[in-house]
PDB file of N, CA and C in Angstrom:
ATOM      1  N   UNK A   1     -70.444  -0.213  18.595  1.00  0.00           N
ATOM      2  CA  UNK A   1     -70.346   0.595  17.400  1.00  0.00           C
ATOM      3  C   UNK A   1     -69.548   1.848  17.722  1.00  0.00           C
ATOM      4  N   UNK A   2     -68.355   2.202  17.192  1.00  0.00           N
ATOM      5  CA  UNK A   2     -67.892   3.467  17.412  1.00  0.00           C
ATOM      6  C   UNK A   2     -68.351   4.307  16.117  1.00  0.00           C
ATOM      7  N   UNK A   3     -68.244   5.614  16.973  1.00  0.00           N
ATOM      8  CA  UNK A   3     -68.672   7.008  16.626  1.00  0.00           C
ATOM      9  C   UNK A   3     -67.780   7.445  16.073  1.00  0.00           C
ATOM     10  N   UNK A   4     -66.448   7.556  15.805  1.00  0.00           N
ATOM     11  CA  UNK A   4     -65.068   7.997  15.602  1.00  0.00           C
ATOM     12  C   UNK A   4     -65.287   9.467  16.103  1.00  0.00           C
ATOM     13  N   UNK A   5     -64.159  10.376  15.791  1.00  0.00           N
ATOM     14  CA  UNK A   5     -63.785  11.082  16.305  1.00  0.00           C
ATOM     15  C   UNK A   5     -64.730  12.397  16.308  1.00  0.00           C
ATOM     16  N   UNK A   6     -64.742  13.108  17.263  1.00  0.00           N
ATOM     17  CA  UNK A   6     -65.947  14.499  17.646  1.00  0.00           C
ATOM     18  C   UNK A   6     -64.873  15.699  17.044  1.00  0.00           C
ATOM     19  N   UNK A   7     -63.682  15.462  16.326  1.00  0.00           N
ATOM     20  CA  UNK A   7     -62.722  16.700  16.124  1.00  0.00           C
ATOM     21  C   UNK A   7     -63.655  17.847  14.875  1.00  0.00           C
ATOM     22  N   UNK A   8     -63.606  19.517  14.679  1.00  0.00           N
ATOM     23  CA  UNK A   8     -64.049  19.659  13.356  1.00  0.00           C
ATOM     24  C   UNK A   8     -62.526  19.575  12.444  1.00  0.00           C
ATOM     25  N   UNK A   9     -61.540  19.465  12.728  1.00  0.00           N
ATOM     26  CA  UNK A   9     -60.328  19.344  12.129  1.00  0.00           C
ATOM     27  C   UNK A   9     -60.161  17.949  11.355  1.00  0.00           C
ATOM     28  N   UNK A  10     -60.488  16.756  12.185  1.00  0.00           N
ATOM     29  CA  UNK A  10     -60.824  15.547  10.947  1.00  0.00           C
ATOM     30  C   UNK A  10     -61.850  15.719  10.672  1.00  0.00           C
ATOM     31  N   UNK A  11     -63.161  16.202  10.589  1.00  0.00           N
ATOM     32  CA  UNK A  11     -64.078  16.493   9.604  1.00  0.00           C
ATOM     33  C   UNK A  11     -63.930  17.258   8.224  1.00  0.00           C
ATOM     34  N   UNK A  12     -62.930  18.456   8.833  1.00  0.00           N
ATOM     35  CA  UNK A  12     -62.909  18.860   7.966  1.00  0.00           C
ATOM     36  C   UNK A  12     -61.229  18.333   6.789  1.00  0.00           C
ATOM     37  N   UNK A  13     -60.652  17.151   7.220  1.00  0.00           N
ATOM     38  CA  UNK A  13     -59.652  16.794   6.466  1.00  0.00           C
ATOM     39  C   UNK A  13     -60.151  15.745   5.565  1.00  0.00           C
ATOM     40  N   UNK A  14     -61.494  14.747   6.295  1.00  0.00           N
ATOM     41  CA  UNK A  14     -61.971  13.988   5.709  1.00  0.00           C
ATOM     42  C   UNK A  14     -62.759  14.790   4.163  1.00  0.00           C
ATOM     43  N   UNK A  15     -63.228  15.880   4.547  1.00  0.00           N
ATOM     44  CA  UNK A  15     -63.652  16.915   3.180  1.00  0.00           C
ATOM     45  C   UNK A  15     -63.068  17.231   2.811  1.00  0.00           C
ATOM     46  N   UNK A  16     -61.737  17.819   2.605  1.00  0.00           N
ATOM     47  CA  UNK A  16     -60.787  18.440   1.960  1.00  0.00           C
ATOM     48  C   UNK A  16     -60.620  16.895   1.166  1.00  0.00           C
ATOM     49  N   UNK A  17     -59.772  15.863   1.910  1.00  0.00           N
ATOM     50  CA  UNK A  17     -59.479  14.775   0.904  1.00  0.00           C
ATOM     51  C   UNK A  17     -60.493  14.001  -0.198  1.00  0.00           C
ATOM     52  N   UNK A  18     -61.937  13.917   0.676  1.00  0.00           N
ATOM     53  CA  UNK A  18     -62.776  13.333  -0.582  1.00  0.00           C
ATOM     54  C   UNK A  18     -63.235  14.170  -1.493  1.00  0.00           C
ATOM     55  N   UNK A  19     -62.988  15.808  -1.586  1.00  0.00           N
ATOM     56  CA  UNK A  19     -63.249  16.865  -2.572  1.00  0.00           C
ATOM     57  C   UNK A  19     -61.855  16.312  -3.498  1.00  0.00           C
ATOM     58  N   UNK A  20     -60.610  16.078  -3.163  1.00  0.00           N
ATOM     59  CA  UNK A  20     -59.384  15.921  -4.119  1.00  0.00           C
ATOM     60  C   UNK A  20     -59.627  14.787  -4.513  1.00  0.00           C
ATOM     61  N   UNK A  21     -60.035  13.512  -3.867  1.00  0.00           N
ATOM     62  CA  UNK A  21     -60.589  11.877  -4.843  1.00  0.00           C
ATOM     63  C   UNK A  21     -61.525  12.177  -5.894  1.00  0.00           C
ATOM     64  N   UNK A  22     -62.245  12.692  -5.177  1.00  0.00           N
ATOM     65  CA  UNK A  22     -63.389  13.118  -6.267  1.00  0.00           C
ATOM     66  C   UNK A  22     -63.274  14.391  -7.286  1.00  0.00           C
ATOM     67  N   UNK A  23     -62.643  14.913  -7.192  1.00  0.00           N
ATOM     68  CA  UNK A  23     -61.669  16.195  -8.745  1.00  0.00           C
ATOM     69  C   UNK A  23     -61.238  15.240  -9.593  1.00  0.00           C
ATOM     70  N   UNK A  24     -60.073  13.915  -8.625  1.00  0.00           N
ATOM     71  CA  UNK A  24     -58.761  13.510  -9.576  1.00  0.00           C
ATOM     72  C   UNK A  24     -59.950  12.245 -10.202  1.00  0.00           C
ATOM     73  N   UNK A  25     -61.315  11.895  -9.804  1.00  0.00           N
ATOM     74  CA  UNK A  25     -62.139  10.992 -10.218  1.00  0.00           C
ATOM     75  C   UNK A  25     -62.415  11.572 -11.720  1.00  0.00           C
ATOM     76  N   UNK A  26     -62.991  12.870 -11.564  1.00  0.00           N
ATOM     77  CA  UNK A  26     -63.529  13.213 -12.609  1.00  0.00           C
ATOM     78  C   UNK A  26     -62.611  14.147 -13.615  1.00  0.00           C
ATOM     79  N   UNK A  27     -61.832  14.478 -13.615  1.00  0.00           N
ATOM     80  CA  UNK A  27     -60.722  14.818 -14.523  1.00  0.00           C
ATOM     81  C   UNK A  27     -60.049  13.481 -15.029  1.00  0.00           C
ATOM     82  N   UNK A  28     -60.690  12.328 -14.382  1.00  0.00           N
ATOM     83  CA  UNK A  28     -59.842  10.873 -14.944  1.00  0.00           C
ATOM     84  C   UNK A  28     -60.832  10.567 -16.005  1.00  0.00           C
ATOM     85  N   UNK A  29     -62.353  10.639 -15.313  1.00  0.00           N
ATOM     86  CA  UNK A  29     -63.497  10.201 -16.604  1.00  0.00           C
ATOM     87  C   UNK A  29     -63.305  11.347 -17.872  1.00  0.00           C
ATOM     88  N   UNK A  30     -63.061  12.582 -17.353  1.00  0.00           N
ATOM     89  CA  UNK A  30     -63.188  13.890 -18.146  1.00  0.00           C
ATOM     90  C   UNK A  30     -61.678  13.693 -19.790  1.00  0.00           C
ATOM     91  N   UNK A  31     -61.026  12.897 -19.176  1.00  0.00           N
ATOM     92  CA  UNK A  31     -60.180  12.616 -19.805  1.00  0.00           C
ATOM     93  C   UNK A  31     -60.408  11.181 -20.846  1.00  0.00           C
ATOM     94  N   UNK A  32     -60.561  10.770 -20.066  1.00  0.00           N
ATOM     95  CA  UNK A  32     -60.527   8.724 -20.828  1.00  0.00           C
ATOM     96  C   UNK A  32     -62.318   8.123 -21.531  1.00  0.00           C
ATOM     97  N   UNK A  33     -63.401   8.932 -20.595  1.00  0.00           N
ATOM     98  CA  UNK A  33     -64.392   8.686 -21.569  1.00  0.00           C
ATOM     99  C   UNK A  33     -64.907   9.437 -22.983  1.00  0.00           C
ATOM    100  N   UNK A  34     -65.524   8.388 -23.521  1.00  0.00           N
ATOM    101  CA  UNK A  34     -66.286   9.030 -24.319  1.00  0.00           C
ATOM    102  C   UNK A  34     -67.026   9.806 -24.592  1.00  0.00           C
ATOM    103  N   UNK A  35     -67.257  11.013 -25.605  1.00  0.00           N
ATOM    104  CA  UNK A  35     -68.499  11.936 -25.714  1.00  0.00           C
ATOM    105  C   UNK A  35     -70.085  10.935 -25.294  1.00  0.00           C
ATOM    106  N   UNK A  36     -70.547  11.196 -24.344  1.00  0.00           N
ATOM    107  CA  UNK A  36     -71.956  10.745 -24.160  1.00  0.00           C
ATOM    108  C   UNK A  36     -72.370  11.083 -23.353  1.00  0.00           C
ATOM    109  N   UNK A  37     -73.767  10.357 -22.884  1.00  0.00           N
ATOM    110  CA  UNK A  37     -74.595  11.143 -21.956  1.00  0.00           C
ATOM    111  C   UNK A  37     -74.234  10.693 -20.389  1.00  0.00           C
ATOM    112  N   UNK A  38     -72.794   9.810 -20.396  1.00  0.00           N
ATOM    113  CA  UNK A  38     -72.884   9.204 -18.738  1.00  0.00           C
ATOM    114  C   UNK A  38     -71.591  10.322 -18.760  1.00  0.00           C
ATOM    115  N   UNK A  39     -71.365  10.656 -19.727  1.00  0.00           N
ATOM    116  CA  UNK A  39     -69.483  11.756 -19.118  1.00  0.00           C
ATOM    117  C   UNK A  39     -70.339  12.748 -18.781  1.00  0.00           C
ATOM    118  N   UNK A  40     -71.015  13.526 -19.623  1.00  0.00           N
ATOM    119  CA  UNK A  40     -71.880  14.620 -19.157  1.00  0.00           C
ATOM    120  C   UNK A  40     -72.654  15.097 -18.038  1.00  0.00           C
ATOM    121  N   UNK A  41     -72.884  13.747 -17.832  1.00  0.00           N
ATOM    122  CA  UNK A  41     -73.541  13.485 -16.042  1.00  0.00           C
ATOM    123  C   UNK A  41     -72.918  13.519 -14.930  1.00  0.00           C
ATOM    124  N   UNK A  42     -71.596  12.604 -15.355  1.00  0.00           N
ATOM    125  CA  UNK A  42     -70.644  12.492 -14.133  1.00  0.00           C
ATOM    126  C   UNK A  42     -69.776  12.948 -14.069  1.00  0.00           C
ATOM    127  N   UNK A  43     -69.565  14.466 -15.074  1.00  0.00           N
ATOM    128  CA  UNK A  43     -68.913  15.782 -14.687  1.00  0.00           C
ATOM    129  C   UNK A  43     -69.280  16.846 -14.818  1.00  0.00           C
ATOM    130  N   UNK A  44     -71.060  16.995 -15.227  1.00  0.00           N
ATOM    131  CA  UNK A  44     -71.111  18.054 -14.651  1.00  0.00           C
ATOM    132  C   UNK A  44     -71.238  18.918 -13.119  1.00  0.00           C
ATOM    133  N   UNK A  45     -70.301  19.631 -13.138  1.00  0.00           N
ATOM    134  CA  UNK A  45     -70.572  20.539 -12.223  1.00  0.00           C
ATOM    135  C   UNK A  45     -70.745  22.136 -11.618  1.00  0.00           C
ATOM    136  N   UNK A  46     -70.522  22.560 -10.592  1.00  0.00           N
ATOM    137  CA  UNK A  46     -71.044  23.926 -10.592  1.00  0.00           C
ATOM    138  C   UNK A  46     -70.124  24.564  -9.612  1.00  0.00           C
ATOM    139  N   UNK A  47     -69.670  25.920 -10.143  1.00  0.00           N
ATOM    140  CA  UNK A  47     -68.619  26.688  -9.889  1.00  0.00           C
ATOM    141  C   UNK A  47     -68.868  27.836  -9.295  1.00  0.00           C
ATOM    142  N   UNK A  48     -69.708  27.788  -7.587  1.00  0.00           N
ATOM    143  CA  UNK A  48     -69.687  29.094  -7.189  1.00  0.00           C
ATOM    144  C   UNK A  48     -68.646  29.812  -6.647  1.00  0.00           C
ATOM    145  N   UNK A  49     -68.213  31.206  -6.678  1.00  0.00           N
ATOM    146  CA  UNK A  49     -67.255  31.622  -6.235  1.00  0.00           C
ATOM    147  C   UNK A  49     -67.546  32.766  -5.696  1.00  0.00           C
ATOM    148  N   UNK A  50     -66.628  33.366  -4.933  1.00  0.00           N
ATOM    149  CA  UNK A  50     -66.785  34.575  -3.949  1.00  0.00           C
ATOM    150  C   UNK A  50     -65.775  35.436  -4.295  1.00  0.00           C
ATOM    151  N   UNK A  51     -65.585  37.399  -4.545  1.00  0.00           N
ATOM    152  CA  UNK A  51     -64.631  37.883  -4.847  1.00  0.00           C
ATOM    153  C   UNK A  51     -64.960  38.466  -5.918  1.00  0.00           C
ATOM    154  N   UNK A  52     -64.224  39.360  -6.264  1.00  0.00           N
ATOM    155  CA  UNK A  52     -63.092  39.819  -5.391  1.00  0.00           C
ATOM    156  C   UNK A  52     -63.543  40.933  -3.877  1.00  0.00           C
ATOM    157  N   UNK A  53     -62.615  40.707  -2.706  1.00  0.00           N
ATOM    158  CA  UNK A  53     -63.447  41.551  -1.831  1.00  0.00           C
ATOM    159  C   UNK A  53     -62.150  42.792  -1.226  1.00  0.00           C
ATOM    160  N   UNK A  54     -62.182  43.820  -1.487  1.00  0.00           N
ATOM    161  CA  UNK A  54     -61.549  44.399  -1.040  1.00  0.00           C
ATOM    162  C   UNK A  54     -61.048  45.425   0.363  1.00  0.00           C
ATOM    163  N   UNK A  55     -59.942  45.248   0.998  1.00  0.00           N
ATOM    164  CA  UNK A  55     -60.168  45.319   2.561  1.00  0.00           C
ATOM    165  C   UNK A  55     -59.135  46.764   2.313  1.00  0.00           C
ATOM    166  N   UNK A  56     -59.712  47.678   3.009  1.00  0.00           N
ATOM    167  CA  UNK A  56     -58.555  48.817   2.861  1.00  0.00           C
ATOM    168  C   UNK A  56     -58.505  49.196   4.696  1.00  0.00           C
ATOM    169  N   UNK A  57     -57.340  48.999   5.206  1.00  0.00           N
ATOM    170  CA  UNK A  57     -57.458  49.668   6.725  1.00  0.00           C
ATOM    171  C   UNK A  57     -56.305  50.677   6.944  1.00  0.00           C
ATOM    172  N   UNK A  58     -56.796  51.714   5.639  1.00  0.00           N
ATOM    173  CA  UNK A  58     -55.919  52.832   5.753  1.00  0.00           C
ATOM    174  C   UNK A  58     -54.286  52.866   5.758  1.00  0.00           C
ATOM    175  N   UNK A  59     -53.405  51.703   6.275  1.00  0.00           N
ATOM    176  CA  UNK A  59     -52.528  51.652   6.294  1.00  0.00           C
ATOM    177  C   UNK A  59     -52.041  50.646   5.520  1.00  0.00           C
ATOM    178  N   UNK A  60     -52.795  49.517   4.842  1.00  0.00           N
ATOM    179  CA  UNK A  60     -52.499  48.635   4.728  1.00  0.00           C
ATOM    180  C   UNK A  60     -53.533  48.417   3.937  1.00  0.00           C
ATOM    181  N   UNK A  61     -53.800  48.131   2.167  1.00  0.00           N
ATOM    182  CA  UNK A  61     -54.937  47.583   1.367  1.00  0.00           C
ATOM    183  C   UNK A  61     -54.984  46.694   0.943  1.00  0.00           C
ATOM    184  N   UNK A  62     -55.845  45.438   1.181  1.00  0.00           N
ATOM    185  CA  UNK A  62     -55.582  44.462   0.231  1.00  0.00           C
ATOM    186  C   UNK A  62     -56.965  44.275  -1.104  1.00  0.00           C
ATOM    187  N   UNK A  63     -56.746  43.289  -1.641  1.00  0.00           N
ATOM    188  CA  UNK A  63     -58.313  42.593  -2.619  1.00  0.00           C
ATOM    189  C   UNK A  63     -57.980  41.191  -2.229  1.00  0.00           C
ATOM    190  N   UNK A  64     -58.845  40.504  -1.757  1.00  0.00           N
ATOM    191  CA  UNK A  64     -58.972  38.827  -1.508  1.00  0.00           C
ATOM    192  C   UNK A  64     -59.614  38.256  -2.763  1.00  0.00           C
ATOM    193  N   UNK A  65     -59.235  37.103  -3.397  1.00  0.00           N
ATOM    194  CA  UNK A  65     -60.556  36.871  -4.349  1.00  0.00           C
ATOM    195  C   UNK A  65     -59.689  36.951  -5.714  1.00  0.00           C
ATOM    196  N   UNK A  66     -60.812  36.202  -6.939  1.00  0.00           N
ATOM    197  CA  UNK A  66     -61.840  35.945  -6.340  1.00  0.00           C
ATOM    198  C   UNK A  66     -61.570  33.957  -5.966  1.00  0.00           C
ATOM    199  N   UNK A  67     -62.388  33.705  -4.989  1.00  0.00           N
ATOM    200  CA  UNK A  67     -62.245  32.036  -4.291  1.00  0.00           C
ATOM    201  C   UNK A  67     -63.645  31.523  -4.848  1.00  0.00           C
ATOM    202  N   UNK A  68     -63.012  30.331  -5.647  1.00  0.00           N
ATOM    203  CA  UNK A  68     -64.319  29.189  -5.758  1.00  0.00           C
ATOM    204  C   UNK A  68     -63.732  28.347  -5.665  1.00  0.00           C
ATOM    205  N   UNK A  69     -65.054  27.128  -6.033  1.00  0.00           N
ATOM    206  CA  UNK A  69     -65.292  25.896  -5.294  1.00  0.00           C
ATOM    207  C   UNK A  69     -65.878  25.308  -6.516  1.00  0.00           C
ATOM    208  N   UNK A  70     -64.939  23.658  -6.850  1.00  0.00           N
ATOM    209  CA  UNK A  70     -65.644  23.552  -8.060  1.00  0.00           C
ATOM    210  C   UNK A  70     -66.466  21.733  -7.678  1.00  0.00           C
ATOM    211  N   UNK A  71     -67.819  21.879  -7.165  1.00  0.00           N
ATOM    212  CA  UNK A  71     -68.514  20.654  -7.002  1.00  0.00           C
ATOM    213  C   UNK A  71     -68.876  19.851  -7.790  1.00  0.00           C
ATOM    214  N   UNK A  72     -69.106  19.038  -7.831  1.00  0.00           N
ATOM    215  CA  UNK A  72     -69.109  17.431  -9.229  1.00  0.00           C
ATOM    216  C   UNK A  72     -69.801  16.240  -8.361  1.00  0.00           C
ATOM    217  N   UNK A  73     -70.793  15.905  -9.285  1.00  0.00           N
ATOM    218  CA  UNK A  73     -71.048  14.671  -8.507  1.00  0.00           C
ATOM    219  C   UNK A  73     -69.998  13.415  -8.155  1.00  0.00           C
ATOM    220  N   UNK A  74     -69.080  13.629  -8.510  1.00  0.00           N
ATOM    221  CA  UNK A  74     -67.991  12.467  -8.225  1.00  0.00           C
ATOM    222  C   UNK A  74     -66.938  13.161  -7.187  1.00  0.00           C
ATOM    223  N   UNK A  75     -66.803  14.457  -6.723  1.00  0.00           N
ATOM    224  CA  UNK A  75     -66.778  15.226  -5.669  1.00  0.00           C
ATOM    225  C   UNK A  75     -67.364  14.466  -4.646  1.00  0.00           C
ATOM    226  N   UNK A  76     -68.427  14.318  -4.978  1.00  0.00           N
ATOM    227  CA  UNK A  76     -69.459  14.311  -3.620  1.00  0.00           C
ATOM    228  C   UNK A  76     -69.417  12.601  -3.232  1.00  0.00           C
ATOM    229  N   UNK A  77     -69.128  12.035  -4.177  1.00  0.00           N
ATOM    230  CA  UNK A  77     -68.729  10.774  -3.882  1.00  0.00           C
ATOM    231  C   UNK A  77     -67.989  10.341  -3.386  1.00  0.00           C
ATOM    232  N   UNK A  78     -66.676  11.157  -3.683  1.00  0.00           N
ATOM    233  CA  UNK A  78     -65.264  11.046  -3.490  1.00  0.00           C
ATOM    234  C   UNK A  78     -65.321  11.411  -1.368  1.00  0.00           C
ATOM    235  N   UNK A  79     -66.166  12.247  -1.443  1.00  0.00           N
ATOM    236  CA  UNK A  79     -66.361  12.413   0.030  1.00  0.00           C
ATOM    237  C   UNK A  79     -67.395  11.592   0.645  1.00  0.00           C
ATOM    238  N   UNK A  80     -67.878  10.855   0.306  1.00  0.00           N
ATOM    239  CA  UNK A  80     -69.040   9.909   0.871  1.00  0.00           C
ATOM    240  C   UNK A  80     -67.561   8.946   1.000  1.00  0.00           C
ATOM    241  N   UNK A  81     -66.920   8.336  -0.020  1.00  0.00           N
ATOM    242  CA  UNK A  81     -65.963   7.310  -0.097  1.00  0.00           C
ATOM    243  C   UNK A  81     -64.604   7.606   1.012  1.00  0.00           C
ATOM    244  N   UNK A  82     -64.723   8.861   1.170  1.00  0.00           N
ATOM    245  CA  UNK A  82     -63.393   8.850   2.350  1.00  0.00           C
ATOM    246  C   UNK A  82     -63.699   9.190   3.667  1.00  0.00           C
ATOM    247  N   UNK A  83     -65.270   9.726   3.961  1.00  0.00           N
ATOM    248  CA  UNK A  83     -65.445   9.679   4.940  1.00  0.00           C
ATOM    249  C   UNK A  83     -66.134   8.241   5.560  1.00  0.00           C
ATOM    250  N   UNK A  84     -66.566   7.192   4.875  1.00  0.00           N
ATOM    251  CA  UNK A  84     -66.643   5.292   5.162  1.00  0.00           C
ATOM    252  C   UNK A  84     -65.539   5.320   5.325  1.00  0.00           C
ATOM    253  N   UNK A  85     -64.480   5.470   4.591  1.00  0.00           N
ATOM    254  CA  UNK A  85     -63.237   5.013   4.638  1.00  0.00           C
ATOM    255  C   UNK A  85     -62.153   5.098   6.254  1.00  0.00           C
ATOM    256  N   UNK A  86     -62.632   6.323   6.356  1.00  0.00           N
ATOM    257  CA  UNK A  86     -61.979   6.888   8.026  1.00  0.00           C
ATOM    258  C   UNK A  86     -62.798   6.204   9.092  1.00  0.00           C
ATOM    259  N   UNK A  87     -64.252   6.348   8.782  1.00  0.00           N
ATOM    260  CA  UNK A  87     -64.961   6.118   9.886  1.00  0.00           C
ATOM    261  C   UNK A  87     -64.814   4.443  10.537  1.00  0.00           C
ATOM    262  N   UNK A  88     -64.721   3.831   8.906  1.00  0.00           N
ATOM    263  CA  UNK A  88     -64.546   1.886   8.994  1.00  0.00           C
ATOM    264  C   UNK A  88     -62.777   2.092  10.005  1.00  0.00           C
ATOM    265  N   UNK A  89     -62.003   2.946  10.011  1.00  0.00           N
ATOM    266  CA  UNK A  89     -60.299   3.177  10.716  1.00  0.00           C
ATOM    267  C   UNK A  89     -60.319   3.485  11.816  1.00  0.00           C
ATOM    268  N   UNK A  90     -61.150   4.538  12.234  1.00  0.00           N
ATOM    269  CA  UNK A  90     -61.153   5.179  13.558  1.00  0.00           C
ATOM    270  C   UNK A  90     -62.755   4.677  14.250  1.00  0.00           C
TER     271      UNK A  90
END
């Protein structure tokens, strides 16, 4: 049985990509289904964000922000589905 890879760099590419399957999942249902109670389910989601934060080092000021993150249960799928997907490769 392999383990695939110990990197946090493909961990964290395998999340970056199944967060974008799972957006372009649910902006596809968000689009093509019907008003009912399974669209409502399988897009709602929740939008925490951070920001604005502002850094002043006297010479130089910035504001970061503000950064969110928008989770969906078809998000979370989308990353269950690409991280099988890598792990069945590597």
């Amino acid at each position: 049985m392999s383990t695939g890879p110990k990197r946090p760099r493909f961990y964290l590419g395998i999340l970056a990509a199944g967060f974008l399957l799972g957006g372009y999942l649910s902006a596809l249902l968000v689009r093509f289904l019907p008003e009912s109670a399974a669209k409502s389910f399988f897009t709602f989601s929740v939008a925490p964000s951070l920001g604005p934060v502002t850094v002043n080092l006297l010479v130089v000021s910035f504001t970061l922000g503000p950064v969110g993150i928008n989770v969906s249960l078809l998000s979370l799928v989308g990353v269950a589905v690409a991280y099988y997907t890598a792990r069945s490769i590597f």
